[in-house]
C-alpha atoms as a PDB file:
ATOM      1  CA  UNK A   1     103.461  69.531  99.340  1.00  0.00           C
ATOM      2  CA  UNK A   2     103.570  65.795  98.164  1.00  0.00           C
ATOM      3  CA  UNK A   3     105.798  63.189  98.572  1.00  0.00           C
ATOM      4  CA  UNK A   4     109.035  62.998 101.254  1.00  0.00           C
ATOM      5  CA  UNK A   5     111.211  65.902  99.177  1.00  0.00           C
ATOM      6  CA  UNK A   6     113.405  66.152 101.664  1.00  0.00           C
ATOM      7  CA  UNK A   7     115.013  62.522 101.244  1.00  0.00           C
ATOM      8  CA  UNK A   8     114.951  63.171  97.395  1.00  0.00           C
ATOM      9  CA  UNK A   9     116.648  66.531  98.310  1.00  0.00           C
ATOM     10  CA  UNK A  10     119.236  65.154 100.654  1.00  0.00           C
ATOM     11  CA  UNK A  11     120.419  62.047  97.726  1.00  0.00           C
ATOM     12  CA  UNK A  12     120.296  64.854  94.991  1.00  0.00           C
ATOM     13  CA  UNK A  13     122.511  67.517  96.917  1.00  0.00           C
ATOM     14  CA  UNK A  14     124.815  64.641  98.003  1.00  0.00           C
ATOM     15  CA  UNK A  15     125.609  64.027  94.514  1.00  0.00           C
ATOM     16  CA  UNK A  16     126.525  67.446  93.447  1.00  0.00           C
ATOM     17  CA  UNK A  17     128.652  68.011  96.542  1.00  0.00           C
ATOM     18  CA  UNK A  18     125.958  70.665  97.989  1.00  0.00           C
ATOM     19  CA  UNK A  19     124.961  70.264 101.400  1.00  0.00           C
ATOM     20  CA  UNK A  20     121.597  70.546 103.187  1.00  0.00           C
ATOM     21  CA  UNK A  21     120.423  71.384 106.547  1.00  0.00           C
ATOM     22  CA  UNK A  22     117.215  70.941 107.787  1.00  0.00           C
ATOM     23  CA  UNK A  23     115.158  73.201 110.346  1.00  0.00           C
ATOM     24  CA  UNK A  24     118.061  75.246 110.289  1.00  0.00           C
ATOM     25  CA  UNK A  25     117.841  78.781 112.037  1.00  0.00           C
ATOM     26  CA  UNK A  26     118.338  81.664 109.428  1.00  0.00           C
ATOM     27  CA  UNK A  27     118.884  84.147 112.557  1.00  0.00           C
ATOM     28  CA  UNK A  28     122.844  82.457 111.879  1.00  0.00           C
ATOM     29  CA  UNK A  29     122.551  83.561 108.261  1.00  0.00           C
ATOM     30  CA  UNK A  30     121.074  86.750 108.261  1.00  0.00           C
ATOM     31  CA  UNK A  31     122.936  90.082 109.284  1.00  0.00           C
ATOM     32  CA  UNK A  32     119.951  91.058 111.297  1.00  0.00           C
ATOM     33  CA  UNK A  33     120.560  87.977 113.355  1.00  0.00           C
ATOM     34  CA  UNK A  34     116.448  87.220 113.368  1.00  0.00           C
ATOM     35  CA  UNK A  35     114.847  84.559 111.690  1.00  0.00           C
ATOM     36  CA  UNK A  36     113.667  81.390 112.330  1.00  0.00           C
ATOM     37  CA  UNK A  37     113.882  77.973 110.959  1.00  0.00           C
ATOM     38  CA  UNK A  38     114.256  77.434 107.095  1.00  0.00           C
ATOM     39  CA  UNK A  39     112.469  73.698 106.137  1.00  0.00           C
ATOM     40  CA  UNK A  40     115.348  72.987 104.098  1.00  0.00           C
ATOM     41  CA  UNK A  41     118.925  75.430 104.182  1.00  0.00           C
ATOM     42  CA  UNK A  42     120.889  74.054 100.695  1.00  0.00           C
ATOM     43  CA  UNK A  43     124.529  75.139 100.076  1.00  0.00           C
ATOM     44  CA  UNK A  44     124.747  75.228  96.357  1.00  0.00           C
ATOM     45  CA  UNK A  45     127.997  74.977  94.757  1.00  0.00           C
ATOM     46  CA  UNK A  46     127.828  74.357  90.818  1.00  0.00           C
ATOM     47  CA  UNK A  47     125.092  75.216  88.296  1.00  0.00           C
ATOM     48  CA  UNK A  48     124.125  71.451  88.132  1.00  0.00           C
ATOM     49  CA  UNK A  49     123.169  72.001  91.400  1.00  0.00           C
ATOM     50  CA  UNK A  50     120.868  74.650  91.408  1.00  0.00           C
ATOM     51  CA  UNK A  51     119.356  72.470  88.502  1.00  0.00           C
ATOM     52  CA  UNK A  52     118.685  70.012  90.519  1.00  0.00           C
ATOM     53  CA  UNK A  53     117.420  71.625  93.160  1.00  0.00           C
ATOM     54  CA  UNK A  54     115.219  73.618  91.509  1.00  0.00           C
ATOM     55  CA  UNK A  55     113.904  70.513  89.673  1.00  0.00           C
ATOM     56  CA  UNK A  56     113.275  69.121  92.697  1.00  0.00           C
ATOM     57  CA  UNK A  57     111.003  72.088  94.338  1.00  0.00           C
ATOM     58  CA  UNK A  58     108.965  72.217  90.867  1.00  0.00           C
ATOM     59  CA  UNK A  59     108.426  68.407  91.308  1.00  0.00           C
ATOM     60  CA  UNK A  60     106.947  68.725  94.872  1.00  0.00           C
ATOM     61  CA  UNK A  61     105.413  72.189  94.443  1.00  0.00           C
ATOM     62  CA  UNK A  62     108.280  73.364  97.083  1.00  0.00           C
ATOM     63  CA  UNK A  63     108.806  76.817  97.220  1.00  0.00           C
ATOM     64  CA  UNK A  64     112.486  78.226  96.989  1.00  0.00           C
ATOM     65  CA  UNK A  65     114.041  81.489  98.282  1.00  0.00           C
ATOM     66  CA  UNK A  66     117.951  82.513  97.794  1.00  0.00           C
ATOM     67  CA  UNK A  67     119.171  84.422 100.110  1.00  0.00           C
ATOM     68  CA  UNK A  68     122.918  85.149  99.166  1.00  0.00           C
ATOM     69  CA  UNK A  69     124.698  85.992 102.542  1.00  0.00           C
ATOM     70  CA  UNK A  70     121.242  87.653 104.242  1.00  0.00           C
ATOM     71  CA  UNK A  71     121.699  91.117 104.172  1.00  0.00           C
ATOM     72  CA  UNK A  72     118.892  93.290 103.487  1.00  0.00           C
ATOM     73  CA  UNK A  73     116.575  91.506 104.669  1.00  0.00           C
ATOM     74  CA  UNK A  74     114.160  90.741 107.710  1.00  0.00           C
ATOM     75  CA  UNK A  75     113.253  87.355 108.030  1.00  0.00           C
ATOM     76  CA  UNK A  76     109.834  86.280 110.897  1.00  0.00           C
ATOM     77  CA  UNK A  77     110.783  83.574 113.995  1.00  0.00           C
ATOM     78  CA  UNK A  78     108.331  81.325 111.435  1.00  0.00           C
ATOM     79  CA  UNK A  79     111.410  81.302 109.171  1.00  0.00           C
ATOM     80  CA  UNK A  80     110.471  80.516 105.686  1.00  0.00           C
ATOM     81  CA  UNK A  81     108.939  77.342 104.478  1.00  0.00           C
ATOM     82  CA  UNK A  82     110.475  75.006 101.383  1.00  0.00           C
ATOM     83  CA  UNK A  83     113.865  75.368 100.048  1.00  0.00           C
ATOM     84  CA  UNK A  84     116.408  78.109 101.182  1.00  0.00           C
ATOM     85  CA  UNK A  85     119.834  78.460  99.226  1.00  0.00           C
ATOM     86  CA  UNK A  86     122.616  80.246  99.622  1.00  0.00           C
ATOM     87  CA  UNK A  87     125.059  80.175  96.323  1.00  0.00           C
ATOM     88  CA  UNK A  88     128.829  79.306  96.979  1.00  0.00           C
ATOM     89  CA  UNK A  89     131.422  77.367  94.990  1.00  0.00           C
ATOM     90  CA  UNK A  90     131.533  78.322  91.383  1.00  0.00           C
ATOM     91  CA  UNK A  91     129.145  81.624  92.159  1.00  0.00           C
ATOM     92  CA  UNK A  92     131.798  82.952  94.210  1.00  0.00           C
ATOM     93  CA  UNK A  93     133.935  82.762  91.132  1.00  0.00           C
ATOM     94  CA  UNK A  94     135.415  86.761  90.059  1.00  0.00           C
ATOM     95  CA  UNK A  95     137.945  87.022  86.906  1.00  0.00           C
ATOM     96  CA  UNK A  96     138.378  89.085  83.995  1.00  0.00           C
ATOM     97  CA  UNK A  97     137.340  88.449  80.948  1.00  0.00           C
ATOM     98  CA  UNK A  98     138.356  90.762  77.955  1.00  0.00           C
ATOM     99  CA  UNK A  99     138.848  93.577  79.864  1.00  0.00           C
ATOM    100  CA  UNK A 100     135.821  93.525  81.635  1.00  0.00           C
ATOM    101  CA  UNK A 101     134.752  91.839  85.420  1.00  0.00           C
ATOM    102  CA  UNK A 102     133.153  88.267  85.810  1.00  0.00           C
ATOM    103  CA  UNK A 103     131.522  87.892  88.809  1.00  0.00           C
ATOM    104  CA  UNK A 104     129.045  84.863  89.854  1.00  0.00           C
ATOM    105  CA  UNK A 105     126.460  85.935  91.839  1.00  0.00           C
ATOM    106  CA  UNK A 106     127.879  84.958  95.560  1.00  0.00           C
ATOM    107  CA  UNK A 107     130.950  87.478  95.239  1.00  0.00           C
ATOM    108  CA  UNK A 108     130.723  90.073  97.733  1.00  0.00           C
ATOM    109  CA  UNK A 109     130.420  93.178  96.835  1.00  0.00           C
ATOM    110  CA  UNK A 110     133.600  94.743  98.837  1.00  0.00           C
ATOM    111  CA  UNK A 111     135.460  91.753  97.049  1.00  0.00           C
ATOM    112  CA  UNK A 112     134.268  93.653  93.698  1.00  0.00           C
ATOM    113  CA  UNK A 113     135.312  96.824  94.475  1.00  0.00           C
ATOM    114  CA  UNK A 114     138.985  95.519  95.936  1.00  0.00           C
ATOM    115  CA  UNK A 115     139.365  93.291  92.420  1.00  0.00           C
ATOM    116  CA  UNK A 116     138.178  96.720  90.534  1.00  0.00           C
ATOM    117  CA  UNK A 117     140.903  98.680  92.112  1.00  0.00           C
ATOM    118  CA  UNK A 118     143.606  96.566  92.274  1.00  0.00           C
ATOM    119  CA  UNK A 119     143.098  95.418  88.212  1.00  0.00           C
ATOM    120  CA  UNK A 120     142.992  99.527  87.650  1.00  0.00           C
ATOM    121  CA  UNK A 121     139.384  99.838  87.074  1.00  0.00           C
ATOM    122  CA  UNK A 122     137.840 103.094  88.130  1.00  0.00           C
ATOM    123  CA  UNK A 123     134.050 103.629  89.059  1.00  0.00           C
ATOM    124  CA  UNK A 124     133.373 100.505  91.248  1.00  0.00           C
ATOM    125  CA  UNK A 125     134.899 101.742  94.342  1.00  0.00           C
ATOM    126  CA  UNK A 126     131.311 102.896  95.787  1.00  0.00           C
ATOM    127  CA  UNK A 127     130.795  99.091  96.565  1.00  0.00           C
ATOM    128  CA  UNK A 128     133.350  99.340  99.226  1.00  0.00           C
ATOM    129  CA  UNK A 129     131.912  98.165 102.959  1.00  0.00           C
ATOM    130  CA  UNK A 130     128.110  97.271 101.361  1.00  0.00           C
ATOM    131  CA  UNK A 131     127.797  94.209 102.890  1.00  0.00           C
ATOM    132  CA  UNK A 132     126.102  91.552 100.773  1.00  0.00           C
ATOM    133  CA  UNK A 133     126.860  89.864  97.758  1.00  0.00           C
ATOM    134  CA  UNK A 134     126.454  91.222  94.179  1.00  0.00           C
ATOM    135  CA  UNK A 135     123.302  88.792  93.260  1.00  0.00           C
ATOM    136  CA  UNK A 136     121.511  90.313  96.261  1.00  0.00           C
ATOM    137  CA  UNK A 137     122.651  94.060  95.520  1.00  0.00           C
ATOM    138  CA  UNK A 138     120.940  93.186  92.130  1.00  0.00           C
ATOM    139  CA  UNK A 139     117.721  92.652  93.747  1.00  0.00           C
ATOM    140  CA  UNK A 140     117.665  96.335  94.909  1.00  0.00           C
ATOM    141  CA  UNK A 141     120.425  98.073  92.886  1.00  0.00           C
ATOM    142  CA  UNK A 142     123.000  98.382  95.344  1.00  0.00           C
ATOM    143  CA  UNK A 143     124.804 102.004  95.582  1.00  0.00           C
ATOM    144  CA  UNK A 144     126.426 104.306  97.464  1.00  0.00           C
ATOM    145  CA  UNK A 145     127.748 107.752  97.016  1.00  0.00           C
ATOM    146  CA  UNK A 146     125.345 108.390  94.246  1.00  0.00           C
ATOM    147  CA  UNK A 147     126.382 105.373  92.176  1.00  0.00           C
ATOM    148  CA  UNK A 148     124.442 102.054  91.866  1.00  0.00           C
ATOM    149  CA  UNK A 149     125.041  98.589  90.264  1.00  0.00           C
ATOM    150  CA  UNK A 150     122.364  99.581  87.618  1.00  0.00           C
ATOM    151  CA  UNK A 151     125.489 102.310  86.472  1.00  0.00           C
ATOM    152  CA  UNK A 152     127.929  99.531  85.851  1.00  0.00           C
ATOM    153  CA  UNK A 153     126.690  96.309  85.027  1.00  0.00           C
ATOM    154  CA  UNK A 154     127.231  95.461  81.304  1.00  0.00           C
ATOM    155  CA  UNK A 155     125.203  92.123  81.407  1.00  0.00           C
ATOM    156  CA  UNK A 156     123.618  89.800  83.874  1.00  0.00           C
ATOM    157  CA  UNK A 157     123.003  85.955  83.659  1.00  0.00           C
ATOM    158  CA  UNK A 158     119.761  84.468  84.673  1.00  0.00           C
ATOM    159  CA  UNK A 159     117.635  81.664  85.562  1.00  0.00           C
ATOM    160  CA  UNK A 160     113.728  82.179  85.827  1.00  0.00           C
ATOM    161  CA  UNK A 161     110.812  80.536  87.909  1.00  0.00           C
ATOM    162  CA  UNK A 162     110.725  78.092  84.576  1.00  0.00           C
ATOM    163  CA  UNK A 163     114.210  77.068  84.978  1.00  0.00           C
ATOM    164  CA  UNK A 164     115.136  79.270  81.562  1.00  0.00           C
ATOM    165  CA  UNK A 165     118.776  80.408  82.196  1.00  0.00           C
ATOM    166  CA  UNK A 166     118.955  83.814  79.607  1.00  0.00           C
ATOM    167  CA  UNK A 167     121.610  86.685  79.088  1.00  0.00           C
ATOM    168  CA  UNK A 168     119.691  90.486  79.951  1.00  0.00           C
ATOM    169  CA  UNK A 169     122.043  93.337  79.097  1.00  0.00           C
ATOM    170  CA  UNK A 170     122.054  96.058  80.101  1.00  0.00           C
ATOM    171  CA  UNK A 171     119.384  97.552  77.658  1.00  0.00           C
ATOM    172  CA  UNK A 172     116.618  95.765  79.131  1.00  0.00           C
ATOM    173  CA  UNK A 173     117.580  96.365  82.901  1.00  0.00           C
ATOM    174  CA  UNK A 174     115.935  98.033  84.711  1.00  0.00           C
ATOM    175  CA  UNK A 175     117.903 100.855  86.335  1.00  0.00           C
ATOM    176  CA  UNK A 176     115.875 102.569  88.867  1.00  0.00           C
ATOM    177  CA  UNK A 177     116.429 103.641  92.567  1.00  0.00           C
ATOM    178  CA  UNK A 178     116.946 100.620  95.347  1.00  0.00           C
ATOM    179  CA  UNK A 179     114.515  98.662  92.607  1.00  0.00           C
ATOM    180  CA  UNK A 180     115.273  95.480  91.384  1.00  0.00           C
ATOM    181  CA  UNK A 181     117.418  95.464  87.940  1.00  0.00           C
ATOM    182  CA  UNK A 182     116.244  92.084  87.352  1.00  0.00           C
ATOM    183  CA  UNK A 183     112.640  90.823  85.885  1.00  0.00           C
ATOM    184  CA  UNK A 184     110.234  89.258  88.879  1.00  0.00           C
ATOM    185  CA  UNK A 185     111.033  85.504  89.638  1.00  0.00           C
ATOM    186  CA  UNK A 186     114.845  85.798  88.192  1.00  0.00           C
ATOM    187  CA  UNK A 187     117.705  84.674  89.968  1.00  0.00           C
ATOM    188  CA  UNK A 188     121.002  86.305  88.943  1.00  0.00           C
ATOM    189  CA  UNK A 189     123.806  83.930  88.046  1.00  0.00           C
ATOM    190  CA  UNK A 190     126.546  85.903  87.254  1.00  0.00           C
ATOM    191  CA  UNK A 191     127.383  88.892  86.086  1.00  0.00           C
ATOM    192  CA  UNK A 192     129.560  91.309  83.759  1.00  0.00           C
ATOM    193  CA  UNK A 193     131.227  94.737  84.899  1.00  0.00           C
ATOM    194  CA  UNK A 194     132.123  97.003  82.434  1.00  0.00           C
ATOM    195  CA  UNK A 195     134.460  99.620  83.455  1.00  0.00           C
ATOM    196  CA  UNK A 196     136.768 102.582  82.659  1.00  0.00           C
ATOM    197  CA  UNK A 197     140.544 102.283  83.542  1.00  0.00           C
ATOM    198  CA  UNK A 198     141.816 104.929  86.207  1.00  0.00           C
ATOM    199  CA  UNK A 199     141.667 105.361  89.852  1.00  0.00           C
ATOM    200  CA  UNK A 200     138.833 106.277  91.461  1.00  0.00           C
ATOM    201  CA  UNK A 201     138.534 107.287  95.455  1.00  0.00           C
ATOM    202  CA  UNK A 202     140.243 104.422  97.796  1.00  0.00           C
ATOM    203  CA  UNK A 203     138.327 101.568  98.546  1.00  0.00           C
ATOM    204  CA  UNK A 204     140.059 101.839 102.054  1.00  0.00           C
ATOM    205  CA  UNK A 205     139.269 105.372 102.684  1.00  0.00           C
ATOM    206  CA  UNK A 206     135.829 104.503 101.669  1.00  0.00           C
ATOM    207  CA  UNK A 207     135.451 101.895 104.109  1.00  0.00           C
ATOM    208  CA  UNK A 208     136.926 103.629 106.901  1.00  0.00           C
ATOM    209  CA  UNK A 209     134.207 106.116 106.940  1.00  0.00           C
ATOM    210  CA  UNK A 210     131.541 103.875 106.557  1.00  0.00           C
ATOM    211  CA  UNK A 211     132.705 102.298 109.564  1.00  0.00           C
ATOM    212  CA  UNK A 212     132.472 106.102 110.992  1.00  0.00           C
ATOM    213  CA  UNK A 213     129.226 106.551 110.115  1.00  0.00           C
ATOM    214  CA  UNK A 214     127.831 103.175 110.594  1.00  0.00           C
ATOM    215  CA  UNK A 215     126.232 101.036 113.506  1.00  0.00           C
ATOM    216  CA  UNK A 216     128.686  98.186 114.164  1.00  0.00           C
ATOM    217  CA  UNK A 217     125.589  96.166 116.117  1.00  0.00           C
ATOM    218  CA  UNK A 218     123.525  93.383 113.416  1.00  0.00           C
ATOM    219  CA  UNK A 219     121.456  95.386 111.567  1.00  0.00           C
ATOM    220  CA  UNK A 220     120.376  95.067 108.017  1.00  0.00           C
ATOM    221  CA  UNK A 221     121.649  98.106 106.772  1.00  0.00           C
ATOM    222  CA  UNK A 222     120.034 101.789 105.443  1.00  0.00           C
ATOM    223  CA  UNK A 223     116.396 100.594 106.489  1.00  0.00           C
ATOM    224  CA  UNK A 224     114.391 102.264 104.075  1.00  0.00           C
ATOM    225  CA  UNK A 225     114.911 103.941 100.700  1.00  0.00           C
ATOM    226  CA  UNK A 226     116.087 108.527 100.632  1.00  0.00           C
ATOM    227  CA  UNK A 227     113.460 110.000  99.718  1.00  0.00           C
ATOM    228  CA  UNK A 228     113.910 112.571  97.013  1.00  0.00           C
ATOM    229  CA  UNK A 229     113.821 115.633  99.160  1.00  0.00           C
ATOM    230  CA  UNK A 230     115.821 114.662 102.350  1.00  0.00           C
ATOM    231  CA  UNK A 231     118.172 111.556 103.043  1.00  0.00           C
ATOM    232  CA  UNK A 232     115.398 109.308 105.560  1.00  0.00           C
ATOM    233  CA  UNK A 233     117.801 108.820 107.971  1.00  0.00           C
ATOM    234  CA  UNK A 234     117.785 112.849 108.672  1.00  0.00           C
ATOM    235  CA  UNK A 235     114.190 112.793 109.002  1.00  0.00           C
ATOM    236  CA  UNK A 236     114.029 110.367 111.544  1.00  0.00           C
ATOM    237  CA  UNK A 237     116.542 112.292 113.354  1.00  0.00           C
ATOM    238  CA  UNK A 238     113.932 115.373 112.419  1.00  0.00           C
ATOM    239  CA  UNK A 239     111.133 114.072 114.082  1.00  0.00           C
ATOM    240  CA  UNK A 240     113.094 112.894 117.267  1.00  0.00           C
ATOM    241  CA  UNK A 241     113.381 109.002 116.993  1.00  0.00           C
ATOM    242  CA  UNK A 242     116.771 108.613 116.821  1.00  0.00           C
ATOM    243  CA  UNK A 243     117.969 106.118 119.439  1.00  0.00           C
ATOM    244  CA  UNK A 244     114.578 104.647 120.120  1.00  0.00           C
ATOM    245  CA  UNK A 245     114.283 101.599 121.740  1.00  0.00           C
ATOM    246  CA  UNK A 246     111.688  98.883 121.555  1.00  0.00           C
ATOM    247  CA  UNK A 247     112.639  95.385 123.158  1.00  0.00           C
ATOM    248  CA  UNK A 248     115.668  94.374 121.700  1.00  0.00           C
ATOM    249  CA  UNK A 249     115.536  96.802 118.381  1.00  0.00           C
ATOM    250  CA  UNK A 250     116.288 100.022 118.497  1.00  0.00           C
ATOM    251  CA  UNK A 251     116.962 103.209 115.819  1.00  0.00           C
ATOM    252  CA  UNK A 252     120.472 103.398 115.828  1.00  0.00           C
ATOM    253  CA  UNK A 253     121.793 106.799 117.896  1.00  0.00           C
ATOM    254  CA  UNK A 254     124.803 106.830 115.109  1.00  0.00           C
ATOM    255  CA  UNK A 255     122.642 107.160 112.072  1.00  0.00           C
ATOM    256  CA  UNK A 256     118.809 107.690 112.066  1.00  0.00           C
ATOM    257  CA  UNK A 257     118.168 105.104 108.754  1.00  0.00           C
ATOM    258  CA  UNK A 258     119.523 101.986 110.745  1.00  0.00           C
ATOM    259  CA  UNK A 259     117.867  99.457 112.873  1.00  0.00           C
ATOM    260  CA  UNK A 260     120.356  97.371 115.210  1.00  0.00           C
ATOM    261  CA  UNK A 261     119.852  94.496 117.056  1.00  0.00           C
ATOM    262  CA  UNK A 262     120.713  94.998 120.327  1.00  0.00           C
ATOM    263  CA  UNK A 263     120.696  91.326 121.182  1.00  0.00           C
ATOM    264  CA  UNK A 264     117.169  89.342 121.328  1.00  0.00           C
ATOM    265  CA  UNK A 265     115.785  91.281 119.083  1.00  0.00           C
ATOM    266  CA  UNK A 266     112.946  89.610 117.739  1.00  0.00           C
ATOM    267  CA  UNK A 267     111.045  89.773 114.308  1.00  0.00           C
ATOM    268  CA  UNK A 268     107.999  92.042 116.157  1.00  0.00           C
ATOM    269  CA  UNK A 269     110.580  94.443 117.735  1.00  0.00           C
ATOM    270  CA  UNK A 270     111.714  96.012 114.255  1.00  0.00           C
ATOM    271  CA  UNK A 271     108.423  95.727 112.939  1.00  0.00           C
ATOM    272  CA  UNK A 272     106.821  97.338 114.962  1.00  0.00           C
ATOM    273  CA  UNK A 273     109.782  99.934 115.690  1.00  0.00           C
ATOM    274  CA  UNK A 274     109.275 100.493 111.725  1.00  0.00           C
ATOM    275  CA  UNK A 275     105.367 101.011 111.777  1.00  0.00           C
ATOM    276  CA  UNK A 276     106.117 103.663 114.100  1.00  0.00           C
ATOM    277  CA  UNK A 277     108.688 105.306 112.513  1.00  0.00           C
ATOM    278  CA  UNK A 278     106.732 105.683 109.336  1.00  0.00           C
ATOM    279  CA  UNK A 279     103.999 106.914 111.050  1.00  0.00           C
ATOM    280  CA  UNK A 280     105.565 109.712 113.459  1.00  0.00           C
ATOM    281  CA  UNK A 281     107.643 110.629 109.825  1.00  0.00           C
ATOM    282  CA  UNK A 282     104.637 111.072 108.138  1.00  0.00           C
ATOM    283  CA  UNK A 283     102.007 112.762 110.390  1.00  0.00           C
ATOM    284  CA  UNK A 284     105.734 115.111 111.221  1.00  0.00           C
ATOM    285  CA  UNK A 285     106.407 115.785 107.573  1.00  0.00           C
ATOM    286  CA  UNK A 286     103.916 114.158 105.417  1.00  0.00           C
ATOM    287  CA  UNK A 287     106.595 112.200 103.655  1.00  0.00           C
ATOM    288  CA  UNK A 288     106.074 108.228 103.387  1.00  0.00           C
ATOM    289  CA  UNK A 289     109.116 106.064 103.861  1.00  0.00           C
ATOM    290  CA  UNK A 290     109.391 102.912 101.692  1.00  0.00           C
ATOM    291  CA  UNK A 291     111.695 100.330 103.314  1.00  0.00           C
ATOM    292  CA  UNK A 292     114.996  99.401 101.636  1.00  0.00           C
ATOM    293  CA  UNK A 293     114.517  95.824 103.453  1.00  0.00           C
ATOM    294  CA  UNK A 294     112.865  93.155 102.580  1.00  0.00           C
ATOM    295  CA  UNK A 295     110.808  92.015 104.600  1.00  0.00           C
ATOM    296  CA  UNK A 296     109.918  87.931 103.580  1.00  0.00           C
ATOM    297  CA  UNK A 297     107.211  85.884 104.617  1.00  0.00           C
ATOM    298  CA  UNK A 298     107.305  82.805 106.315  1.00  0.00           C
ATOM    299  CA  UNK A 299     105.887  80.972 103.059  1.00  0.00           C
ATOM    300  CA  UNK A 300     108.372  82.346 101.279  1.00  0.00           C
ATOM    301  CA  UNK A 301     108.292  82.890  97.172  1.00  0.00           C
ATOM    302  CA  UNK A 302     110.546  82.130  94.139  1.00  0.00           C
ATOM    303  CA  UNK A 303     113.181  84.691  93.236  1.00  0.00           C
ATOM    304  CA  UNK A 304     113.719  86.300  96.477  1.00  0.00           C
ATOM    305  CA  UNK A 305     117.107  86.498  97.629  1.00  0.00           C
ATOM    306  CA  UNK A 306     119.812  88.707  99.093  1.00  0.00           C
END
């Protein structure tokens, strides 16, 4: 890293009404509430924006991460080096648009499935409760209930690690279990819902038994990816791990797939709650968990967000 980027950040986010914090702790923007401090935190609220930020980074070799509203994610008390954004303003932008749903890429998900519902759109309803926005359920093909974005998004918006900004439908997606739809080192923009007309389940209903079945304590959601035999959370139940505590993490005693913070959890806690979980689930069954959450570095890398 060359030059002072941060002054040249601070004058270029100041100009497109973004706003920057420095050594900021991501532990207040992550769901997990763990993570240390990001060089650079950038709200970005306009395209221009991003532009220029993302000019900037390739100028000083900085590296960027977006994070969306941190879900899904597990983030070290080294935090993440370079630039960290978090999209707002005109990426939190949902209308329709010839019959079909326009979403930037900073609208929650729940916010989806309530603008679904209430414009009579059936079939989006499973993103009721998933916290996160839709940009980050892109990176791992949010889904619920046996649905998943991959099954209803007509046409996503992009910007590569060149700075390209290209329109992927849905052809070239790629639509595969809690994988990413998008190519590596693309950052979804917006996006385009198509949908069938009808009413589907109640998003309500839906959320009230999430809330049944789900930890209320920080967590970062289902912790790693069903396997195709057994859900993973019943297997950890299986092999008699459920409620297991180690410093302030533990495996949640409502439902075997989540990890809660049970205040001061640190980074090594969950990791080394989840080394042992995939161990004792493996030697017990010979099945090998893949985790749902991403787990970032501190040096961080282009294209990752949630």
């Amino acid at each position: 890293m060359t030059g002072n980027w941060q002054e040249v950040l601070l004058q270029a986010v100041h100009e497109e009404h973004c706003e920057v914090f420095f050594n900021e702790l991501l532990a207040r923007h992550t769901s997990f509430r763990i993570g240390g401090p990001a060089d650079a935190l950038v709200i970005v609220r306009s395209r221009r924006g991003l532009r220029g930020v993302w000019t900037i980074a390739q100028k000083y070799g900085v590296n960027i991460t977006v994070i969306g509203r941190g879900t899904n994610m597990l983030i070290s008390e080294q935090g993440l080096r370079g630039i960290v954004v978090k999209l707002q303003g005109e990426f939190c932008r949902i209308e329709l648009r010839d019959n079909e749903i326009y979403a930037g890429a900073g609208v929650l998900l729940d916010e989806i499935a309530d603008f679904a519902e209430s414009h009579g759109f059936s079939g989006a309803e499973f993103l009721a409760g998933i916290p996160g926005t839709i940009g980050g359920g892109l990176m791992s093909n949010a889904g619920a209930y046996g649905r998943s974005l991959g099954d209803i998004v007509q046409q996503v918006e992009v910007m590569d690690n060149q700075g390209i900004v290209a329109l992927l439908n849905r052809e070239v997606l790629r639509n595969q279990y809690r994988e990413s739809l998008l190519p590596a080192g693309s950052w979804a923009l917006s996006v385009i819902l198509k949908l069938p007309q009808g009413k589907g389940r109640s998003c309500q209903e839906i959320r009230s038994e999430r809330r049944q079945k789900h930890p209320s304590e920080p967590s970062a959601g289902s912790f790693f990816k069903n396997p195709a035999t057994v859900p993973a959370g019943k297997l950890i139940e299986q092999c008699g791990l459920k409620g297991m505590i180690l410093g302030g993490a533990a495996v949640s005693p409502q439902h075997g797939n989540f990890i809660v913070n049970r205040g001061g959890a640190r980074f090594v806690d969950v990791y080394e709650l989840v080394q042992i979980i995939k161990a004792t689930v493996e030697e017990m069954t010979g099945i090998e968990l893949d985790e749902e959450v991403r787990i970032l570095p501190p040096t961080g890398s282009a294209g990752d967000r949630r």
